[in-house]
Each structure stands twice: as structure tokens, then as C-alpha cells.
C-alpha atoms as a PDB file:
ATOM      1  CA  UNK A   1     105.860  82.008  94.104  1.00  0.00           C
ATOM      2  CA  UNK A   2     102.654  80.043  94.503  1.00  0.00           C
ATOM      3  CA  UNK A   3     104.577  76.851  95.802  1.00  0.00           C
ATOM      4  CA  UNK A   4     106.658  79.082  98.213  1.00  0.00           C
ATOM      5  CA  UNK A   5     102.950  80.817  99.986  1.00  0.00           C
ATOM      6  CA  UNK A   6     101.994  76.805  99.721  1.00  0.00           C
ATOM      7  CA  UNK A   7     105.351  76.041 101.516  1.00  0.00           C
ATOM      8  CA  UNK A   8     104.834  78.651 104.293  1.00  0.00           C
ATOM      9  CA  UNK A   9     101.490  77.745 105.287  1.00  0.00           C
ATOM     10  CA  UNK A  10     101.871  74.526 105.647  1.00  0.00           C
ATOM     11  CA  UNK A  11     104.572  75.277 107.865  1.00  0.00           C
ATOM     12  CA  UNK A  12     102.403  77.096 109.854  1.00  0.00           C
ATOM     13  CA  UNK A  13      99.844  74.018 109.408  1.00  0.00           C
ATOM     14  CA  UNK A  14     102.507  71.616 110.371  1.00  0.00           C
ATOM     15  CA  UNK A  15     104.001  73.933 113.534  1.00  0.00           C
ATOM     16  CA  UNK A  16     100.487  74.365 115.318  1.00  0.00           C
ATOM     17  CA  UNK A  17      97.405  72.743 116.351  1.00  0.00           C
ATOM     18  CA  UNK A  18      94.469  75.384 115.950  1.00  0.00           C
ATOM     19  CA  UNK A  19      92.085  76.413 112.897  1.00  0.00           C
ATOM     20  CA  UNK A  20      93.938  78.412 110.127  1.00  0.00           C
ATOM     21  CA  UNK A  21      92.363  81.146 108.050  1.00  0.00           C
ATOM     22  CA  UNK A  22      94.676  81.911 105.227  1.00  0.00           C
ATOM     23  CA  UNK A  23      94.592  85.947 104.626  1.00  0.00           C
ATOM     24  CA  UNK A  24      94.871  86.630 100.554  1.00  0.00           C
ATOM     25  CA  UNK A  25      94.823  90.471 100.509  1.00  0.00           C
ATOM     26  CA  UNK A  26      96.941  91.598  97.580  1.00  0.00           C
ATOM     27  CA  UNK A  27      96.800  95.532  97.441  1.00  0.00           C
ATOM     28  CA  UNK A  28      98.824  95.066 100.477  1.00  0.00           C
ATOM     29  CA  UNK A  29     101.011  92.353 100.399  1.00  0.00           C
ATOM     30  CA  UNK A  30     101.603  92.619  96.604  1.00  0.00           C
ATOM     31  CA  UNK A  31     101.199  88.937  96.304  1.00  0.00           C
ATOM     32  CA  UNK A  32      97.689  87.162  95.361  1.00  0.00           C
ATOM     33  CA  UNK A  33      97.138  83.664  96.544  1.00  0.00           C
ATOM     34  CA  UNK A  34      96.154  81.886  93.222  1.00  0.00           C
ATOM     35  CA  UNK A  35      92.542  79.882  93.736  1.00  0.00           C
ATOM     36  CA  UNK A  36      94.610  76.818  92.990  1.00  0.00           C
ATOM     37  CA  UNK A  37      97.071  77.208  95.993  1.00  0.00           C
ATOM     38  CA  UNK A  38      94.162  78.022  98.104  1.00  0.00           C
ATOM     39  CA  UNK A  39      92.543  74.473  96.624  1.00  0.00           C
ATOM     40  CA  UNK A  40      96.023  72.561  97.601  1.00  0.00           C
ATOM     41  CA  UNK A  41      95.987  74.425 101.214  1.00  0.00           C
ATOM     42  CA  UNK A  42      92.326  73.627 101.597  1.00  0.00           C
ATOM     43  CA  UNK A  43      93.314  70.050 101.737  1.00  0.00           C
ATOM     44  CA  UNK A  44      95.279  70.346 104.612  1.00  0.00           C
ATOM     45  CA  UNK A  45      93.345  69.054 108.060  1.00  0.00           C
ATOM     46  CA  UNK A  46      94.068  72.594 110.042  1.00  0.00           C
ATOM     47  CA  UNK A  47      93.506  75.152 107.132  1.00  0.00           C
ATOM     48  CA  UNK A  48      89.204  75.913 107.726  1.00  0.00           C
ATOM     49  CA  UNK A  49      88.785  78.679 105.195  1.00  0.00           C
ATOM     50  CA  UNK A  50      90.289  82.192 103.922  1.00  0.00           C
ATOM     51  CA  UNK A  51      89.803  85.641 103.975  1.00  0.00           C
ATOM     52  CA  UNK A  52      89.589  86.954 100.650  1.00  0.00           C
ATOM     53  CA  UNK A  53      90.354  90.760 100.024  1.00  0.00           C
ATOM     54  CA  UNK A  54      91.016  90.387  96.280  1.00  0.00           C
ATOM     55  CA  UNK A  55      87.539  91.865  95.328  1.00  0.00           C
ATOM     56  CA  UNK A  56      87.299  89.227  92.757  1.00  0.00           C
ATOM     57  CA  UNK A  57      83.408  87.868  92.931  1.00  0.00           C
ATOM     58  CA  UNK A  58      84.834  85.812  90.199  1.00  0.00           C
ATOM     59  CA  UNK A  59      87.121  83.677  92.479  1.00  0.00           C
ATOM     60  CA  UNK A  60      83.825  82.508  94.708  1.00  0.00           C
ATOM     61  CA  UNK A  61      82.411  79.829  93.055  1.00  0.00           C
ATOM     62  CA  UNK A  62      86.382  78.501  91.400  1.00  0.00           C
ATOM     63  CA  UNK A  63      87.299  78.393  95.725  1.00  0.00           C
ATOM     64  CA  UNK A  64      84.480  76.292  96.688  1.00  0.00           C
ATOM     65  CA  UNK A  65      84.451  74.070  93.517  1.00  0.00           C
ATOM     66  CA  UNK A  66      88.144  73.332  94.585  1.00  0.00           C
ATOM     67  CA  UNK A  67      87.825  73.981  98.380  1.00  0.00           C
ATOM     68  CA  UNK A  68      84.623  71.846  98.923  1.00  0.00           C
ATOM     69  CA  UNK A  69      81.341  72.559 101.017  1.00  0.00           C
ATOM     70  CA  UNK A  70      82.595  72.973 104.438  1.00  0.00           C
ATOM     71  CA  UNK A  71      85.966  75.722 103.837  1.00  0.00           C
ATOM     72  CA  UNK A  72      84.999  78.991 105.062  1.00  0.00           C
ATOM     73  CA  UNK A  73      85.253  81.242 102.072  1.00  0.00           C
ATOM     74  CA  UNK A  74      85.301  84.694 103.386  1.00  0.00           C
ATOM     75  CA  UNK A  75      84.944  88.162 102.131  1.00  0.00           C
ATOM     76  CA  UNK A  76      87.746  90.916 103.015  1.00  0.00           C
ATOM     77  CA  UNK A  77      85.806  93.254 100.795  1.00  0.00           C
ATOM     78  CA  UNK A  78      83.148  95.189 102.125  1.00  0.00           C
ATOM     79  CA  UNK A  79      82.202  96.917  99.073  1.00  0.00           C
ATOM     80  CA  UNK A  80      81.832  93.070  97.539  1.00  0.00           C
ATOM     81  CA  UNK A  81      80.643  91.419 100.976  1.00  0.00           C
ATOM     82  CA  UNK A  82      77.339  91.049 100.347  1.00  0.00           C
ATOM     83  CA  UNK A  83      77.954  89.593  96.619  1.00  0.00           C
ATOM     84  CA  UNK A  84      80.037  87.280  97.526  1.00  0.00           C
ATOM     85  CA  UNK A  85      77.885  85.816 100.146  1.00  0.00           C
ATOM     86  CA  UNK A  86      74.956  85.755  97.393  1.00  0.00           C
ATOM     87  CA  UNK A  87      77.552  83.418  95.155  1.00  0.00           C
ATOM     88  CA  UNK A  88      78.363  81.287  97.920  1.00  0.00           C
ATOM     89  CA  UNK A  89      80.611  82.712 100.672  1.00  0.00           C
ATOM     90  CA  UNK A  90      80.463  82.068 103.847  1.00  0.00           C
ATOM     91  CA  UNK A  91      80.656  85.546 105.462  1.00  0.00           C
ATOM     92  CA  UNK A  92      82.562  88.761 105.647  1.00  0.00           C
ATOM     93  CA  UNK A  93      85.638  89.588 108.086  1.00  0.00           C
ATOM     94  CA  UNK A  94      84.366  93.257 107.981  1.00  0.00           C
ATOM     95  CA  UNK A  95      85.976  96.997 108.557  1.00  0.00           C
ATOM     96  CA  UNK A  96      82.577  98.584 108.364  1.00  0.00           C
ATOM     97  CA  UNK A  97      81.284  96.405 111.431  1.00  0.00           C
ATOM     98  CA  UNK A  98      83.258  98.070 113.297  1.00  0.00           C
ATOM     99  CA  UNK A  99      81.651 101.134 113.266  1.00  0.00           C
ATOM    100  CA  UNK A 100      78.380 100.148 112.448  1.00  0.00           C
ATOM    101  CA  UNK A 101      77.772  96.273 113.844  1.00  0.00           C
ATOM    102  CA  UNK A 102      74.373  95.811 114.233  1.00  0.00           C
ATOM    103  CA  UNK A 103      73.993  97.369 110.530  1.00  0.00           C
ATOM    104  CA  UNK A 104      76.473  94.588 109.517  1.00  0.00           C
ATOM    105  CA  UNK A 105      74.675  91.808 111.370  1.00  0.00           C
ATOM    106  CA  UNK A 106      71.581  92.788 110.171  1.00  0.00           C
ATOM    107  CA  UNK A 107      72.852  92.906 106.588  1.00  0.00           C
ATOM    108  CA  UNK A 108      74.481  89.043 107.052  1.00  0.00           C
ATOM    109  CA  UNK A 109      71.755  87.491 108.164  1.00  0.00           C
ATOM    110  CA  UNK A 110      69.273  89.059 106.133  1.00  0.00           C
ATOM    111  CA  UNK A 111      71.781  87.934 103.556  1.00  0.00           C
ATOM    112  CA  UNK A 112      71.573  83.959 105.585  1.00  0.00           C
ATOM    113  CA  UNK A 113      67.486  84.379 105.500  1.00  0.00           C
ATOM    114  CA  UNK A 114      68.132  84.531 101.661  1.00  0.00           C
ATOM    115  CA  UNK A 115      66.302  87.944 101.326  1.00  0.00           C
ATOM    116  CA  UNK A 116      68.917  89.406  98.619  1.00  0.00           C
ATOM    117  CA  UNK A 117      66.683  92.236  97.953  1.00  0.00           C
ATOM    118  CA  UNK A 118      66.308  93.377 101.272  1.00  0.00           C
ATOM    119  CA  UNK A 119      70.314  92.412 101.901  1.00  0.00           C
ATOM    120  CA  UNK A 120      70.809  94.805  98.808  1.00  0.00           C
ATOM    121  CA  UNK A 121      68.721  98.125 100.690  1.00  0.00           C
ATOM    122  CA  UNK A 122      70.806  97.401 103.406  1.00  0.00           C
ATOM    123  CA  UNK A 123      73.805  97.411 101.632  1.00  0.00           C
ATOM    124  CA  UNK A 124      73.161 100.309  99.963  1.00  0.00           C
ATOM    125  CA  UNK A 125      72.684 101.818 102.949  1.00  0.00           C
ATOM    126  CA  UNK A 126      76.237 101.269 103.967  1.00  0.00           C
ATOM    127  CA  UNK A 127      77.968 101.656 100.621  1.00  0.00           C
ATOM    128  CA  UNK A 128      79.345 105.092 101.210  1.00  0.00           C
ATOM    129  CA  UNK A 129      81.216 103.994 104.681  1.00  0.00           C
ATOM    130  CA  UNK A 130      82.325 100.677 103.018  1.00  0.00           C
ATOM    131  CA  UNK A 131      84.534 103.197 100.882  1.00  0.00           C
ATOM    132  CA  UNK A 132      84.683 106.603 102.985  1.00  0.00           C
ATOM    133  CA  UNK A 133      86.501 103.783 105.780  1.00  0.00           C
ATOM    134  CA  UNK A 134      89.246 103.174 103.515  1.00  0.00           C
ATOM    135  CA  UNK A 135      89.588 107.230 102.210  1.00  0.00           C
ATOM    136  CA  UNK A 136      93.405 107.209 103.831  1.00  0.00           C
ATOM    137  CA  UNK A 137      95.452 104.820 105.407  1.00  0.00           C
ATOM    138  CA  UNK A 138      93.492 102.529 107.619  1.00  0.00           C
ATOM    139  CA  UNK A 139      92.875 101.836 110.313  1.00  0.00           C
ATOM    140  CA  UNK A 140      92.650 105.618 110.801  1.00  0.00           C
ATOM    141  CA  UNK A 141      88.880 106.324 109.296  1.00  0.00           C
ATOM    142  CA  UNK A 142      87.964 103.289 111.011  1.00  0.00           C
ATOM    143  CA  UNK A 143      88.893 104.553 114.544  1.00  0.00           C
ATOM    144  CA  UNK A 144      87.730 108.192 113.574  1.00  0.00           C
ATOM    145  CA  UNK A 145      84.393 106.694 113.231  1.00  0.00           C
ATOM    146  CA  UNK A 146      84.279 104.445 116.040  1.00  0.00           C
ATOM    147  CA  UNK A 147      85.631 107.899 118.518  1.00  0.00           C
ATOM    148  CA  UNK A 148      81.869 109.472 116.890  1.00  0.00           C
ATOM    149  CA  UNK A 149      80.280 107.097 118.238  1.00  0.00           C
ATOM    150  CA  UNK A 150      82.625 106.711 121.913  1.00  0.00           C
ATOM    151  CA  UNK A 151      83.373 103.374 121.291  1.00  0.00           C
ATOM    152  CA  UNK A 152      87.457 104.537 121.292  1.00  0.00           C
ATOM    153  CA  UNK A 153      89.638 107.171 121.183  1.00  0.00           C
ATOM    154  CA  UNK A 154      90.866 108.215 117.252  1.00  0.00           C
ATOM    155  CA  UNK A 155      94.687 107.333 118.063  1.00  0.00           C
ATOM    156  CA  UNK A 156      96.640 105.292 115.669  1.00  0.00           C
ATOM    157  CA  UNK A 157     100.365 104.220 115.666  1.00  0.00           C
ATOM    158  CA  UNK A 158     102.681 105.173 113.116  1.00  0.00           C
ATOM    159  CA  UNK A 159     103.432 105.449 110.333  1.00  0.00           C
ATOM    160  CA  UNK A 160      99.212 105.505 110.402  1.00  0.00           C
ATOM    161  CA  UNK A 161      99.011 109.330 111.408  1.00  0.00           C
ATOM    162  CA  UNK A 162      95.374 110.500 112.149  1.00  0.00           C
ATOM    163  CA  UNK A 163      92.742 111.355 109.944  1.00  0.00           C
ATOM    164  CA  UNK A 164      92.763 114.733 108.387  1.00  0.00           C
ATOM    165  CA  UNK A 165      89.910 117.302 108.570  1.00  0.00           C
ATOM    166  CA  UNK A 166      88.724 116.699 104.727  1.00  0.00           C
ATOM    167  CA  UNK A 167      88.793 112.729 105.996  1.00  0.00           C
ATOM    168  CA  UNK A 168      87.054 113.218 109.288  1.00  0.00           C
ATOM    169  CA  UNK A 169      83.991 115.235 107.325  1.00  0.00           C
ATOM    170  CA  UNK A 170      83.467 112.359 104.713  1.00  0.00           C
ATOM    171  CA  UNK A 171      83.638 109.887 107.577  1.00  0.00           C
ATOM    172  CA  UNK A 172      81.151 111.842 109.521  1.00  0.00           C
ATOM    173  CA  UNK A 173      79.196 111.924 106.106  1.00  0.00           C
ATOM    174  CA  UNK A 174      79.001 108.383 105.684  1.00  0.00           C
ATOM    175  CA  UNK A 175      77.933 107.812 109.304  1.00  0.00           C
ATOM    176  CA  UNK A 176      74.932 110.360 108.928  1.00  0.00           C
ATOM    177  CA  UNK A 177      74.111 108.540 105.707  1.00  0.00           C
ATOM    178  CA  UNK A 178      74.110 105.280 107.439  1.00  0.00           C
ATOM    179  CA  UNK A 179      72.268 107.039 110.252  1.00  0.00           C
ATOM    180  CA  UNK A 180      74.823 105.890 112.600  1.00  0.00           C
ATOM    181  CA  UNK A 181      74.975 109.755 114.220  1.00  0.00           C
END
């Protein structure tokens, strides 16, 4: 229930001393973090901001209208990163920056020079591998990705098995088409 997620994070809040970011990411916790809980959290000295996977644009502006100016409202969402941050998030806690990070960071702060349309080309630019990264279980495309470009080796642990062949192609798709290879 929404008072039970309130109840265990501010037993978090209450056992520790350090910054909290609350993680709402409901495809895989099967649980969404209502905007109003986040709002009652928010109020709490230790809990700075959340990362926000819902892919709801919608819940932007209803988070800071109840979270106030200075709570970190971040995206989870690649595909919706930059859209948020146009409707007043914060930043993104990205899977794509993994494999491409100085695409990313030139994306956000494009995005922080308030040069949407140029943010947008950028975007674009990086839509396929926003979705390709997510094509099986991750973090398996991510790591496939980041082995093209010898950052890592492509091992996961289970139950994540590797990527298959169709998987690896599309990721090495979406890397040429981001000219990342």
C-alpha cells in the first residue's frame, strides 16, 4: 500500500544519515509510488529527490508542484529523458550513458543550455539504443554494447544469460546509428 512504501522509507530515512533517492520503477517491482507518497516523502529532511522509471511525463510537473523547487526529480526513462527534463526534471539516471556518455552529456546539457531543438536532434540520434538497450533482459544489451566498444567484458550473472545473436545485431545496429562504432 501507499502508506506501507511511506512506512519503509522513512525507515530508511530515520535508520541513516546520507541523501536518499527514492527509486519508483514499476514494470519491475509491480508497485508504483503514487505522486502523493512521493509529496509526503519529499518532506522528509534526508529524502533529496527520485528516480522515476514510470514513463509518465504526466507525473513531472504534479512531483514538483508537491515536491517543491529544490527535490531532484529524475528520469529512469531514457526514451522520455529528454521530455521530462523539458517539463521540469532535473536529470536522467541513464542506461544509454553507459554506452554512449559523452552522447548523453552532450544531450543534458544541451537540454540545461535550453536548446530543446538541438536536445531533440540529439535525441533522435539515440532513440534506437534507448530501446534496442532494453531488447532482452537487462543489463545484458547494456554490457553487449559497452564489450563493442572495450569498455567491459559482455558477462552477466544469472538468471541474466547473455545476449543472443538476433540481440547482439540490433545492439550493434543502434550503436552504428548513433555512430558509436
Amino acid at each position: 500500500s501507499q502508506d506501507g512504501l511511506f512506512a519503509h522509507f522513512k525507515a530508511i530515512h530515520d535508520a541513516v544519515d546520507i541523501p536518499i533517492v527514492i527509486y519508483n520503477v514499476p514494470g519491475r517491482t509491480v508497485v508504483d509510488i503514487a505522486v502523493e507518497t512521493v509529496g509526503r516523502l519529499s518532506k522528509l529532511a534526508n529524502i533529496v529527490g527520485i528516480k522515476d522509471a514510470s514513463g509518465d511525463l504526466s507525473r513531472v510537473h504534479r512531483h514538483r508542484e508537491l515536491c517543491g523547487e529544490e527535490f531532484m526529480l529524475l528520469s529512469g526513462d531514457d526514451g522520455t529523458g529528454a521530455d521530462f527534463c523539458v517539463l521540469g526534471g532535473t536529470g536522467c539516471i541513464s542506461v544509454t550513458a553507459n554506452a554512449a556518455p559523452q552522447s548523453n552529456a552532450r544531450l543534458y546539457a544541451t537540454l540545461r543550455q535550453g536548446n530543446v531543438a538541438a536536445a531533440r536532434a540529439l535525441d533522435e540520434k539515440l532513440a534506437l539504443l534507448h530501446k534496442t538497450l532494453f531488447i532482452e533482459p537487462s543489463p545484458a544489451p547494456a554490457k553487449y554494447a559497452c564489450s563493442l566498444l572495450g569498455h567491459c567484458a559482455e558477462d552477466v550473472r544469472l538468471p541474466i544469460i547473455p545476449c543472443s545473436p538476433a540481440a547482439k545485431e540490433a545492439v550493434r545496429a543502434a550503436m552504428a546509428r548513433a555512430e558509436l562504432l
